[in-house]
Protein backbone atom coordinates (compact mmCIF):
# COMPACT_ATOMS: atom_id res chain seq x y z
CA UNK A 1 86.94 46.93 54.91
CA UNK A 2 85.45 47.30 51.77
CA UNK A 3 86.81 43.77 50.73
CA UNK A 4 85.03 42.03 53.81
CA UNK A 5 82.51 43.67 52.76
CA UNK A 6 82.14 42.78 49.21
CA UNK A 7 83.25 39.03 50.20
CA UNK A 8 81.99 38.03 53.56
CA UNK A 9 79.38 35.26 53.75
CA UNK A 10 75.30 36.46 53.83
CA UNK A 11 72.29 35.33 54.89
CA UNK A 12 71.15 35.65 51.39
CA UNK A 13 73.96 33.15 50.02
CA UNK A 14 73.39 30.32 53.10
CA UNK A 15 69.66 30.52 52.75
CA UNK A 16 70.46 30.02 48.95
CA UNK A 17 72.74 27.17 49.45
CA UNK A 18 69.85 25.26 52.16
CA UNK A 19 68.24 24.88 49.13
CA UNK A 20 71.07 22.05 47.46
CA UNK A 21 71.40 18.79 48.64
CA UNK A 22 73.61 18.39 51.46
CA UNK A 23 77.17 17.40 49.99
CA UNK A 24 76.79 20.56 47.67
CA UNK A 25 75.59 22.87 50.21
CA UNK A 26 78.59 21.88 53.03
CA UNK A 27 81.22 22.24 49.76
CA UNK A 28 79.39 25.41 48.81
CA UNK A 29 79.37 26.49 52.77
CA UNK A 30 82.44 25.93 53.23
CA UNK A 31 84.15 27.02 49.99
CA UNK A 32 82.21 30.05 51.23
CA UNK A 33 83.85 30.50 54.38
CA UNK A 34 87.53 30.10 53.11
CA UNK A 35 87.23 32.66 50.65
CA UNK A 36 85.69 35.03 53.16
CA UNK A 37 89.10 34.41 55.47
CA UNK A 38 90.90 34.58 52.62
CA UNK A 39 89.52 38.25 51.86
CA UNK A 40 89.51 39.01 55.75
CA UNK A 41 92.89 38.43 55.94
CA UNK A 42 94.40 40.12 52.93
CA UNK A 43 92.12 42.92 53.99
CA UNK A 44 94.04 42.77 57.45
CA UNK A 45 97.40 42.05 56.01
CA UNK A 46 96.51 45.21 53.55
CA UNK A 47 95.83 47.66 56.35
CA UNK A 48 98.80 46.40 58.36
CA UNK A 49 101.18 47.34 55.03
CA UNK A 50 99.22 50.53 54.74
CA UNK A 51 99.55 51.31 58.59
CA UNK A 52 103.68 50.20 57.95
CA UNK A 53 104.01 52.23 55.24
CA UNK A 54 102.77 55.87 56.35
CA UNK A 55 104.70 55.33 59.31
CA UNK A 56 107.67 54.71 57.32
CA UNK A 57 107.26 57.81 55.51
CA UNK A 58 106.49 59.40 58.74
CA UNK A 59 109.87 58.47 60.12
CA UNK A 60 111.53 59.55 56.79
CA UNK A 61 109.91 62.85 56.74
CA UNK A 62 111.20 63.69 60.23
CA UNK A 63 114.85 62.19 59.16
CA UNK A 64 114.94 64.17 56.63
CA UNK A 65 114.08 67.72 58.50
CA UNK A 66 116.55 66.43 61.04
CA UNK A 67 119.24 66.09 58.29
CA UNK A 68 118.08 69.84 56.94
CA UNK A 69 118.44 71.08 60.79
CA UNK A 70 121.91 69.84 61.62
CA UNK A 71 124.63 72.23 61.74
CA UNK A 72 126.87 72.62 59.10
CA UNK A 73 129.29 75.80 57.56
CA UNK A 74 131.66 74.10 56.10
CA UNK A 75 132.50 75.92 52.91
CA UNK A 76 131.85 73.02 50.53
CA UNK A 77 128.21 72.92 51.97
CA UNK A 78 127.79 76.25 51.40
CA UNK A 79 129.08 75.91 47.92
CA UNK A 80 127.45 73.00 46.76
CA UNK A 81 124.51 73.62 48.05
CA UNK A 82 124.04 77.16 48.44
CA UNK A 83 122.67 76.58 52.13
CA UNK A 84 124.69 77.39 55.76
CA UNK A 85 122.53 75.20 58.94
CA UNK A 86 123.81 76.99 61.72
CA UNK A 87 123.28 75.51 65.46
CA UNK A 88 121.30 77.31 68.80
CA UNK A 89 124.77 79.03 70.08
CA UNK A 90 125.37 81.26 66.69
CA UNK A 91 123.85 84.71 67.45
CA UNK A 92 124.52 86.31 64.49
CA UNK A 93 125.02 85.48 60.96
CA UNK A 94 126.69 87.94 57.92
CA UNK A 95 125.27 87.35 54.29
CA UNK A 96 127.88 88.57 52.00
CA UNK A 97 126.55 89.63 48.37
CA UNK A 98 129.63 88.58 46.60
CA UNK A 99 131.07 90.46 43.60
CA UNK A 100 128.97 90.33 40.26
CA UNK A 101 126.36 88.79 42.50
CA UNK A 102 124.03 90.54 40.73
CA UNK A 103 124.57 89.31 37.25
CA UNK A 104 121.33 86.71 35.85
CA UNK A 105 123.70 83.29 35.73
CA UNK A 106 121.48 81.85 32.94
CA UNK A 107 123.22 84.36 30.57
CA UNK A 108 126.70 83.23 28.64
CA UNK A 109 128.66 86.59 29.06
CA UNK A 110 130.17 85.35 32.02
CA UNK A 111 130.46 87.89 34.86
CA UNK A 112 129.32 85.63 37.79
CA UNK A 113 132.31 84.70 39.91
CA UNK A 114 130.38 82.42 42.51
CA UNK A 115 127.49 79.88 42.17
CA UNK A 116 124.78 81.89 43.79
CA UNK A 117 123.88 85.76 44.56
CA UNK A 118 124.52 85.30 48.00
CA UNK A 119 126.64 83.42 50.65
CA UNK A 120 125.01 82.12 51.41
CA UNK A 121 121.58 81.83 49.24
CA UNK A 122 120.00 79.90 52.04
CA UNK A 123 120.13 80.37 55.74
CA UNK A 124 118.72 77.74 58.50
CA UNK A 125 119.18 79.62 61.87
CA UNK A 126 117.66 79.54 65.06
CA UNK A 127 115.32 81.77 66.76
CA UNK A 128 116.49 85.38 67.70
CA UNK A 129 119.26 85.41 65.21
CA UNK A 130 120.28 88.28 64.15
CA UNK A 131 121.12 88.84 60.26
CA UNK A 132 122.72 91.49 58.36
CA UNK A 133 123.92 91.58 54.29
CA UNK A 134 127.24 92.86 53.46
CA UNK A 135 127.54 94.95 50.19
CA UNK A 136 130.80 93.28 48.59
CA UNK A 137 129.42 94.04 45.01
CA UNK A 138 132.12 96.08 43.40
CA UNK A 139 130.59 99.48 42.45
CA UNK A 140 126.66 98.72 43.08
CA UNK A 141 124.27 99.45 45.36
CA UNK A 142 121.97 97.15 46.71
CA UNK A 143 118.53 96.65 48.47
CA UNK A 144 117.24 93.73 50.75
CA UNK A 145 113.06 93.11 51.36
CA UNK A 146 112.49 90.65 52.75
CA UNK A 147 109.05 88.79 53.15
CA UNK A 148 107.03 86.29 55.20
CA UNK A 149 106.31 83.50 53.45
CA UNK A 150 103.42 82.97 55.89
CA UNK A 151 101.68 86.29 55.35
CA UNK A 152 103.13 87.53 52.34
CA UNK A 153 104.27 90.86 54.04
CA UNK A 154 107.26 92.64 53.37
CA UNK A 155 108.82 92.45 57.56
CA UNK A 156 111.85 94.55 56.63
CA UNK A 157 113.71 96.75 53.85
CA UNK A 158 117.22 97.44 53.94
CA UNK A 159 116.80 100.76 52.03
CA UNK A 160 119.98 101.19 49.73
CA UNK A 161 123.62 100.45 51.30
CA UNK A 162 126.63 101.01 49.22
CA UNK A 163 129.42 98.86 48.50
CA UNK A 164 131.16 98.27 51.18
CA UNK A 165 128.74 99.06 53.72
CA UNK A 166 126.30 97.01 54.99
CA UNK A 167 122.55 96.91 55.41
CA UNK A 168 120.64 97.49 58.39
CA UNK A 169 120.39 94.12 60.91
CA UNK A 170 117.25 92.38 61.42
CA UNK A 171 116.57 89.93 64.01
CA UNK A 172 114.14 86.67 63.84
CA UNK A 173 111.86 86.32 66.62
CA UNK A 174 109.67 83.94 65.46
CA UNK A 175 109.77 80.80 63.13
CA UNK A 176 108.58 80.51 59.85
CA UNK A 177 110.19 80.67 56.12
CA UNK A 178 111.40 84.03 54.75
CA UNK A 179 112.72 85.02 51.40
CA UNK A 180 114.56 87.68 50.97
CA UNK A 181 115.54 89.31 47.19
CA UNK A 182 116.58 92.26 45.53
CA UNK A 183 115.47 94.29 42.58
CA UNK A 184 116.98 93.81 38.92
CA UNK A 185 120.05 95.53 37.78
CA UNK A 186 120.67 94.63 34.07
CA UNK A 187 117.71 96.83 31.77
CA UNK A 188 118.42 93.66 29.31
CA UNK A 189 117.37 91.26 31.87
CA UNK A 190 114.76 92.74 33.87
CA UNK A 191 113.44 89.49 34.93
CA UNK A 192 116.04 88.61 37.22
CA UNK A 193 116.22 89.19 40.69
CA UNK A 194 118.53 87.96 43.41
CA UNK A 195 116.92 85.77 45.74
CA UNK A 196 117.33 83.85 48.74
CA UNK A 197 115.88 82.06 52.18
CA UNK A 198 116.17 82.23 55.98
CA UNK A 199 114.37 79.57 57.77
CA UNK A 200 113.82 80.15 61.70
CA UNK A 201 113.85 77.05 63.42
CA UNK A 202 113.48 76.14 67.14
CA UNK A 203 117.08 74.45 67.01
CA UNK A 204 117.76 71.90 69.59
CA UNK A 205 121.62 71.68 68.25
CA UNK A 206 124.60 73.78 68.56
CA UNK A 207 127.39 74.32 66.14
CA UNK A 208 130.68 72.43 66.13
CA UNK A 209 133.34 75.08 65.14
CA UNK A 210 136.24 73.96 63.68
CA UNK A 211 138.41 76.96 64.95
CA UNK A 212 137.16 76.29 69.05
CA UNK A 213 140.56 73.72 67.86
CA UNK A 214 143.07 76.39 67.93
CA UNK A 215 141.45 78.57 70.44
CA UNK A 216 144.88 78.34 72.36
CA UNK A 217 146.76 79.98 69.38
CA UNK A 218 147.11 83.61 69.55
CA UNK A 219 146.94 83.70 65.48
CA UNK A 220 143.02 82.74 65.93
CA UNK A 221 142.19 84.35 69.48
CA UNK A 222 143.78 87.91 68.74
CA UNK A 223 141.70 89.67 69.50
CA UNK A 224 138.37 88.51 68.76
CA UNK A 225 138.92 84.48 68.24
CA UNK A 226 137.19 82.62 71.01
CA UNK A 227 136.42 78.95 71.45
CA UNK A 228 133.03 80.26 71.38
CA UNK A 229 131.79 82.47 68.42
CA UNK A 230 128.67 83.97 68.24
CA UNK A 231 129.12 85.31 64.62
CA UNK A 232 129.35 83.06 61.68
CA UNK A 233 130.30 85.32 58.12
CA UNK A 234 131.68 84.32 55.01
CA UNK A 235 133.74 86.22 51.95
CA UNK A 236 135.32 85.37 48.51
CA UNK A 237 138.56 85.84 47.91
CA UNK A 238 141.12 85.26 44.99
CA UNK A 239 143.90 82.64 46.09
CA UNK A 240 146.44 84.63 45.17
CA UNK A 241 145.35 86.86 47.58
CA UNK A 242 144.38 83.81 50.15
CA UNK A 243 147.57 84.64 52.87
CA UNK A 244 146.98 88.36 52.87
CA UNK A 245 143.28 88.41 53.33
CA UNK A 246 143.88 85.97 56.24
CA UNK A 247 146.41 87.99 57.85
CA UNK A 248 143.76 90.96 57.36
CA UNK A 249 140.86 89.54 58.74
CA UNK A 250 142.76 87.58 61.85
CA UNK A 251 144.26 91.11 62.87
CA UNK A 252 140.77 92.08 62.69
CA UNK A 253 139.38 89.73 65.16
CA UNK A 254 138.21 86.91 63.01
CA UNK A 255 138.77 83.44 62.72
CA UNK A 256 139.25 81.18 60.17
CA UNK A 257 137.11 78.53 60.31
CA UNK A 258 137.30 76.77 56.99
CA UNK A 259 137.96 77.69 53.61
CA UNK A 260 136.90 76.14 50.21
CA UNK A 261 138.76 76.37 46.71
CA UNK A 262 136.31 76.79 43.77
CA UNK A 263 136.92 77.77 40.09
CA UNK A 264 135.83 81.33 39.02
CA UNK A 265 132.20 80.75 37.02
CA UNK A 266 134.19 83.42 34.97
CA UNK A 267 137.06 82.02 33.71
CA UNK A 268 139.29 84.86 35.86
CA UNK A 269 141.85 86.19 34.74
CA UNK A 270 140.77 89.67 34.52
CA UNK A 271 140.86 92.49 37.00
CA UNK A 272 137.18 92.29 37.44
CA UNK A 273 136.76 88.95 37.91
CA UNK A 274 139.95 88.48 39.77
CA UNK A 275 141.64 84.97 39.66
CA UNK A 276 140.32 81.79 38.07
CA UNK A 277 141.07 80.46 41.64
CA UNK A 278 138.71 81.51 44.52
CA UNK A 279 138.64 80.71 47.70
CA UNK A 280 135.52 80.69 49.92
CA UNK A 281 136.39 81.63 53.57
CA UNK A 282 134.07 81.07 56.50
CA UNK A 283 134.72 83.51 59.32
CA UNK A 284 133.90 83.43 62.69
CA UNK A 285 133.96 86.02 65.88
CA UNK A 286 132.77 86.59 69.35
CA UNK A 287 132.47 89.23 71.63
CA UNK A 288 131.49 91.54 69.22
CA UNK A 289 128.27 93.45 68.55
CA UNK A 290 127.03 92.69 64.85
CA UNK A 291 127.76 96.55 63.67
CA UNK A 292 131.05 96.06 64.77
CA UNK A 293 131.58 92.80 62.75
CA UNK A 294 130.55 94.16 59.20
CA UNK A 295 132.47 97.08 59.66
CA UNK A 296 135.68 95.22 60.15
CA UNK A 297 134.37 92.55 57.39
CA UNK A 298 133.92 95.86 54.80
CA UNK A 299 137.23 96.94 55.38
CA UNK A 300 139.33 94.13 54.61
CA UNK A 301 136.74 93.03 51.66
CA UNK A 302 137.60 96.95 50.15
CA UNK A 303 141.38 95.67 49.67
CA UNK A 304 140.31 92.96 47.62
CA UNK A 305 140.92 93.91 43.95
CA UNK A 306 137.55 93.41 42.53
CA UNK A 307 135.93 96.14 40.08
């Protein structure tokens, strides 16, 4: 607009060019006119590249929040990007806080075993999920707030919950972001705090589990494998102790869903740290109410030799 403006032919300039003898006045007139078209239409062709444009970034923004909504717990997801998207038929959803989860990662005495304080860091999930945390933190306590990102008000504290034991549930009624931390634990680094996200999302999409496969075998169905789960979890485990832990957690009712093999941030070895080998299960269950699920989580994550 403002080029039509600034270009467009006036009653000033044609009562100017009257004044000129003829020929001159039709060249002027009508060199004039073109370059008022001219302007009109890169004005036009301007706005229609505008107009293209913030719809294409439209259409991008809501691929991208699309992409950020679809389901996914595969293990190398949740590794590599410290999230877990999980679809409208998962009711419940276990954070684990992972052995020397609590250790500031930025420092180079090496006592983080995983990539992130919690597994996972970042939760998608849909509304009236349920969430609890899992204490798998060798020999600390820990302590979940958790705050609206919306109003800035603390909507729930876990209180302290041993190792072992897990924190009281909470469940999201409402979208919105949350983030959800706990307090410092090394006096040398009190600057560090875990932290983490659960977004609440109206999702349209359900899951895919990659254990409703074997729902016929009695290894994944006994007795709390479904082709259905309700309850996604997940836990770290050395691979030396991969087969065991399995056998554990099946004869507790989970399933195996998938598993992912990462190196120990470490360097393993030690009895602390456990192997340089990890292996990052995700579990699922159904039938079972979510006190019931971190209870049989805590006792088969107690065996594991972590100190």
């Amino acid at each position: 607009m403002w080029i039509r403006n600034q270009f467009s032919v006036s009653p000033n300039s044609i009562r100017a060019t009257l004044r000129l003898p003829i020929y001159q006045s039709f060249l002027l007139l009508t060199a004039l006119t073109v370059y008022s078209l001219v302007s009109l239409s890169f004005a036009t062709h301007y706005n229609v590249l505008a107009q293209n444009q913030s719809q294409s970034e439209r259409q991008g923004e809501v691929q991208q929040q699309e992409q950020q909504r679809q389901p996914n717990i595969l293990g190398s997801n949740i590794y590599q990007t410290q999230t877990i998207v999980l679809g409208k038929n998962v009711k419940n959803l276990v954070i684990v806080i992972p052995n020397e989860g609590h250790e500031d990662p930025t420092q180079t005495k090496g006592m983080r075993v995983i990539n992130q304080p919690y597994i996972p860091q970042n939760a998608v999930v849909n509304v009236g999920t349920t969430v609890a945390w899992l204490n798998a933190d060798a020999g600390h306590r820990h302590t979940v707030a958790l705050v609206d990102d919306s109003t800035k008000n603390i909507v729930f504290n876990s209180g302290r919950f041993d190792n072992y034991n897990a924190s009281k549930s909470f469940t999201f009624n409402n979208t919105g972001t949350f983030a959800y931390s706990g307090p410092s634990y090394d006096r040398a680094f009190p600057n560090y705090k875990m932290n983490g996200t659960i977004t609440v999302v109206n999702q349209p999409l359900a899951t895919v589990f990659n254990t409703t496969a074997d729902a016929a075998s009695p290894s994944t169905t006994k007795p709390g494998g479904s082709a259905n789960p309700d309850t996604v979890g997940t836990l770290m485990v050395p691979s030396s102790l991969l087969d065991k832990t399995v056998s554990d957690l099946k004869s507790q009712g989970f399933a195996i869903d998938n598993q992912y093999p990462f190196m120990s941030l470490r360097g393993g070895g030690s009895a602390a740290g456990g192997d340089k080998q990890q292996v990052l299960l995700v579990l699922t269950s159904s039938g079972k109410n979510l006190n019931q699920v971190t209870s049989a989580l805590a006792q088969v994550a107690a065996t594991l030799p972590y100190k």
